[in-house]
C-alpha atoms as a PDB file:
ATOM      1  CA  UNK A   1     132.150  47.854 109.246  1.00  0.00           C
ATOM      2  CA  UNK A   2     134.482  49.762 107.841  1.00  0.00           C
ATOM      3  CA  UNK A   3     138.213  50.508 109.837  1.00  0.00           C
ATOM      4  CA  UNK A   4     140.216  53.563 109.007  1.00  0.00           C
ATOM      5  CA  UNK A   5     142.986  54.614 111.020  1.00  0.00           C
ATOM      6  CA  UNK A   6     145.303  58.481 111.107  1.00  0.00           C
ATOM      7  CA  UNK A   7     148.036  59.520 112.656  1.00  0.00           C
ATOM      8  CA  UNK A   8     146.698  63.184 111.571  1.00  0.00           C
ATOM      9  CA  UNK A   9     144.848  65.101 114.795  1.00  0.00           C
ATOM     10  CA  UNK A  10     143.868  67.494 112.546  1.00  0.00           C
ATOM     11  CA  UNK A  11     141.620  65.059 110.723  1.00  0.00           C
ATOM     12  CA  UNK A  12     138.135  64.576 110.721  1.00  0.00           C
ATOM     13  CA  UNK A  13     138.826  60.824 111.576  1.00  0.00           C
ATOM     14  CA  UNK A  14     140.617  61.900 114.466  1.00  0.00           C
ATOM     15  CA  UNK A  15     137.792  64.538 115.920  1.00  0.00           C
ATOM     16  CA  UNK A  16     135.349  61.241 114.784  1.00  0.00           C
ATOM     17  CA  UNK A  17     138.072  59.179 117.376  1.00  0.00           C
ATOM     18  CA  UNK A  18     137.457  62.283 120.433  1.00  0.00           C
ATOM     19  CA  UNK A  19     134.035  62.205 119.772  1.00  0.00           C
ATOM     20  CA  UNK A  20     133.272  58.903 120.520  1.00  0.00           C
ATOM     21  CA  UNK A  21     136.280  58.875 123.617  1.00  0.00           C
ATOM     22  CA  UNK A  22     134.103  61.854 124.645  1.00  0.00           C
ATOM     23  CA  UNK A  23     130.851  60.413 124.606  1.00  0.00           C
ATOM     24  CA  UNK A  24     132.054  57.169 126.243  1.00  0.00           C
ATOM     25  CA  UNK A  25     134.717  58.423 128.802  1.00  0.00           C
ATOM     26  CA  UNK A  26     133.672  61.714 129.596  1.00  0.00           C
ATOM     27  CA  UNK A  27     129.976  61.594 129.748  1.00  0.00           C
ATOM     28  CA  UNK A  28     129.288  57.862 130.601  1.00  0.00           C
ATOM     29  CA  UNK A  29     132.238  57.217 132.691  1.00  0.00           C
ATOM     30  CA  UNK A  30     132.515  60.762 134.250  1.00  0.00           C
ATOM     31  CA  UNK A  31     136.436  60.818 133.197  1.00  0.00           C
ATOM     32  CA  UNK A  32     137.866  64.334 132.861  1.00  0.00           C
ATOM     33  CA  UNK A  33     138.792  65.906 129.616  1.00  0.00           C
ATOM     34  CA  UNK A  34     141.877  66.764 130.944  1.00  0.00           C
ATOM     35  CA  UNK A  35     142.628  62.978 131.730  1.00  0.00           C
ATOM     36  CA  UNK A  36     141.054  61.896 128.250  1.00  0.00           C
ATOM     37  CA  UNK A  37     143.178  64.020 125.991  1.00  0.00           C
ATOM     38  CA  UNK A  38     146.798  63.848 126.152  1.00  0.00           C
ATOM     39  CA  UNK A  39     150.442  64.477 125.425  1.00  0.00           C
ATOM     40  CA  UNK A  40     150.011  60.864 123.336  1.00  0.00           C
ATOM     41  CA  UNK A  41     147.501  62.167 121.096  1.00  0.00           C
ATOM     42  CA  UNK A  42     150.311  62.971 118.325  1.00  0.00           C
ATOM     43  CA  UNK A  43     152.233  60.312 118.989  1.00  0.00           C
ATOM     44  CA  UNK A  44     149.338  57.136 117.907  1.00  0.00           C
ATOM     45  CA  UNK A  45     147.771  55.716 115.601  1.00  0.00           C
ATOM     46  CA  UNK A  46     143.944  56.460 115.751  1.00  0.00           C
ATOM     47  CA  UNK A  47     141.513  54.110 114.716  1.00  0.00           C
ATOM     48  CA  UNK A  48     137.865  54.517 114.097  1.00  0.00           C
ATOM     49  CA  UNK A  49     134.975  51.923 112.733  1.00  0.00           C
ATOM     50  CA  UNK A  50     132.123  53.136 110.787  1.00  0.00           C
ATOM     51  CA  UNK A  51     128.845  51.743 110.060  1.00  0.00           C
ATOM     52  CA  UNK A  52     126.943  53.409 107.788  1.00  0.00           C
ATOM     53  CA  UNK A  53     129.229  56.023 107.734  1.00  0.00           C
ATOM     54  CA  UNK A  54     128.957  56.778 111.410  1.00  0.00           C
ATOM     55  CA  UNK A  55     131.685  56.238 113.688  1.00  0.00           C
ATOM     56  CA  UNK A  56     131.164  53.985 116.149  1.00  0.00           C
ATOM     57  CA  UNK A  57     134.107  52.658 117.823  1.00  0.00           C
ATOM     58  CA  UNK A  58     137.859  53.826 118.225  1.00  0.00           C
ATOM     59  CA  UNK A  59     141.039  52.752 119.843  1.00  0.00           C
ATOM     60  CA  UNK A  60     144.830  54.104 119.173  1.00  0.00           C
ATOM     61  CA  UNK A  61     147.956  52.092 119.486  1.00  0.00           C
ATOM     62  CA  UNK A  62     150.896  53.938 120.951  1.00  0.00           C
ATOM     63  CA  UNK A  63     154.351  52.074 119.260  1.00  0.00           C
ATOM     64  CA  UNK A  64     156.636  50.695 122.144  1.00  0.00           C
ATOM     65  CA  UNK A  65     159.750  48.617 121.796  1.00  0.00           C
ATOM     66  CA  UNK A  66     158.387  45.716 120.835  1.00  0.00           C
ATOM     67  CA  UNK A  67     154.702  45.920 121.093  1.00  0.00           C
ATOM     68  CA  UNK A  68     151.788  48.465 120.404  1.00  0.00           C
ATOM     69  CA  UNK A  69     149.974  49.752 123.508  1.00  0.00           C
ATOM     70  CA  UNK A  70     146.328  49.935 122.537  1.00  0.00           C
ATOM     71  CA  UNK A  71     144.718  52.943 124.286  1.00  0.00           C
ATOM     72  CA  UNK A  72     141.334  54.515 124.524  1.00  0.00           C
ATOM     73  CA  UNK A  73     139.128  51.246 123.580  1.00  0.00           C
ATOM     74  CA  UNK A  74     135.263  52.692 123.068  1.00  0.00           C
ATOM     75  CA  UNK A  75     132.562  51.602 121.661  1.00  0.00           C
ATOM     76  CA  UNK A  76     128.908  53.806 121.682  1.00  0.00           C
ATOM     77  CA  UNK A  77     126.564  52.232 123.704  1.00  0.00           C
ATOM     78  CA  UNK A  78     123.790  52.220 120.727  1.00  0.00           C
ATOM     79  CA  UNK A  79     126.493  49.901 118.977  1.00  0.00           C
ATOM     80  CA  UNK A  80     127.569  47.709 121.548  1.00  0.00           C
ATOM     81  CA  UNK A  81     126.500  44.157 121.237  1.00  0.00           C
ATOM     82  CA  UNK A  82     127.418  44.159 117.502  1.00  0.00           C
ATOM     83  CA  UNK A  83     130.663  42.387 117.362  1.00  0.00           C
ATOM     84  CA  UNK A  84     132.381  45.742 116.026  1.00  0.00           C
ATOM     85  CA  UNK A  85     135.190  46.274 119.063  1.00  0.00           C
ATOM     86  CA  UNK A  86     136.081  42.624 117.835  1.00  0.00           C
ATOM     87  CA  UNK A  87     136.089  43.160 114.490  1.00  0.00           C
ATOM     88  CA  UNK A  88     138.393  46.634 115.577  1.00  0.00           C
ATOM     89  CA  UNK A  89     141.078  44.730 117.196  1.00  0.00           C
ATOM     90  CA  UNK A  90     141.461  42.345 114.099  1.00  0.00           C
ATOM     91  CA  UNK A  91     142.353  45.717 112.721  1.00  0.00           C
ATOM     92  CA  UNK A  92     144.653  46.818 115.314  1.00  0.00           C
ATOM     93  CA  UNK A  93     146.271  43.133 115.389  1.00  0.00           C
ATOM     94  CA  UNK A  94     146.392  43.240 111.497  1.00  0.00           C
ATOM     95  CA  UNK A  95     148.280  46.929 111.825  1.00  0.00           C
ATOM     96  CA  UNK A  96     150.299  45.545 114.318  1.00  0.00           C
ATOM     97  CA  UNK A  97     151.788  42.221 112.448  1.00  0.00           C
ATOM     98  CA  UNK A  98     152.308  44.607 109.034  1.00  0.00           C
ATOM     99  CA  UNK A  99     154.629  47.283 111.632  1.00  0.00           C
ATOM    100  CA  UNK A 100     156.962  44.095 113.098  1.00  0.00           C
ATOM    101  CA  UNK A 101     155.134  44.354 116.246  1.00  0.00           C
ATOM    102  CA  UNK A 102     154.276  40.872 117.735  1.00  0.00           C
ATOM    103  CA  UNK A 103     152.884  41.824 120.164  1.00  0.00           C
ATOM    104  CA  UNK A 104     149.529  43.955 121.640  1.00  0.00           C
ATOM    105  CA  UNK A 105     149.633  45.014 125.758  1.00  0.00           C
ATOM    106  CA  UNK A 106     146.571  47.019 127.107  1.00  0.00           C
ATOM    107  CA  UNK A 107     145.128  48.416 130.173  1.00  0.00           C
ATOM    108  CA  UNK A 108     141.771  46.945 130.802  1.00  0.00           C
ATOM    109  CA  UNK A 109     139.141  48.892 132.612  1.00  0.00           C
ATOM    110  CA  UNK A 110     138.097  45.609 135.135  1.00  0.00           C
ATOM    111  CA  UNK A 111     134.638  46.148 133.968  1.00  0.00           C
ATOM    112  CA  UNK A 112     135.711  44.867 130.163  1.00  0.00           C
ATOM    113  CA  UNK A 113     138.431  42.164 130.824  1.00  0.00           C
ATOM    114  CA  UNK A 114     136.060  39.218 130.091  1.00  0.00           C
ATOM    115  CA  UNK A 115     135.960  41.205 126.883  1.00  0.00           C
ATOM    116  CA  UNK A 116     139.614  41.118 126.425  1.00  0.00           C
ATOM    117  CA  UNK A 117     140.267  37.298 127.497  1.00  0.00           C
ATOM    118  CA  UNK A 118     138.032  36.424 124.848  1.00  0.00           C
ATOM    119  CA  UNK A 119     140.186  38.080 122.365  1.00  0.00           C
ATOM    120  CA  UNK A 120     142.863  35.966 123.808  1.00  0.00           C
ATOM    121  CA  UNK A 121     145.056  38.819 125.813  1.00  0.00           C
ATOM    122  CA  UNK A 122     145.788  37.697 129.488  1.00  0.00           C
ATOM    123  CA  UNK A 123     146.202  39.442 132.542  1.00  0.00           C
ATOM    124  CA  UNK A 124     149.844  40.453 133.526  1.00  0.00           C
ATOM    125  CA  UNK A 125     151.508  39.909 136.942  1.00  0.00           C
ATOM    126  CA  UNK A 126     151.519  43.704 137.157  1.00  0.00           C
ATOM    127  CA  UNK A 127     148.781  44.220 139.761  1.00  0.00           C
ATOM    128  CA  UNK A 128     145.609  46.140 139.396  1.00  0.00           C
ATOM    129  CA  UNK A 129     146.021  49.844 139.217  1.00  0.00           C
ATOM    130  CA  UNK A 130     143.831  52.855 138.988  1.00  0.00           C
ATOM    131  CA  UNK A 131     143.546  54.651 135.565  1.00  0.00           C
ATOM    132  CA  UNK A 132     141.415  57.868 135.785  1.00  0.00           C
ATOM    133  CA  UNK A 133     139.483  56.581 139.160  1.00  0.00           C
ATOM    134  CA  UNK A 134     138.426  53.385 137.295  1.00  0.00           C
ATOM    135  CA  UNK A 135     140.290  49.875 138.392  1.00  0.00           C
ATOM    136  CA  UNK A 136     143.045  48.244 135.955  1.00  0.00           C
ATOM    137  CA  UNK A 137     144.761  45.546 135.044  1.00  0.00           C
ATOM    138  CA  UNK A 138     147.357  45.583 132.413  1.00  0.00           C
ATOM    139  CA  UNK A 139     146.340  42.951 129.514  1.00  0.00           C
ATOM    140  CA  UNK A 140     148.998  40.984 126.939  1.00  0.00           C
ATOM    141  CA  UNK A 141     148.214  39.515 123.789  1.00  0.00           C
ATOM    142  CA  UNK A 142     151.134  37.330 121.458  1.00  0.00           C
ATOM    143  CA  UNK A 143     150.445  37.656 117.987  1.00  0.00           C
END
């Protein structure tokens, strides 16, 4: 797979980003577009992994402090099962060690935090939350 990332939302990386964020959050997960796209769109890093030259997962970092804040983690469901959402956060982890960030923290749709553990982030004592209608629970990773 190969990993690109843009800060440019006039890109076709980035509309390659919304288009999978659409497919995934809008029309699986019934997410509003208004919730999807943001006032943080200009402010990350986008990310997108192709196969083929077809894009089929994304995520962005937003730069905090000390840490990036990975955001809008999708893969297609026609590429799930393939190992690529790992192979993206070696990417983001990668970006993230090259920027002086040691650190990753996430919000984890409940649904994917097995996911996550296995990637080695662990669950905060922040407690679960709601994000969009869809329970939460904010996710650390030491680099």
């Amino acid at each position: 797979m190969k990993i690109q990332h843009t800060t440019d939302t006039t890109s076709r990386l980035y509309q390659d980003a919304l288009s999978i964020r659409k497919r995934v959050f809008v029309h699986e997960q019934n997410v509003s577009l208004a919730l999807e796209i943001d006032e943080n769109e200009t402010k990350t890093i986008h990310f997108v992994g192709y196969v083929n030259d077809q894009p089929v997962t994304t995520a962005r970092l937003l730069p905090e402090k000390k840490a990036f804040h990975v955001q809008r983690v999708a893969t297609l469901k026609i590429a799930r099962g393939h190992h690529y959402g790992q192979q993206l956060f070696t990417a983001l982890e990668n970006y993230a060690v090259a920027h002086n960030k040691p650190a990753l923290i996430l919000g984890g749709q409940d649904q994917a935090l097995g996911f996550y553990e296995k990637l080695g982030f662990h669950k905060t004592e922040r407690p679960g939350f709601l994000d969009a209608g869809i329970p939460h629970h904010e996710m650390y990773k030491q680099l």
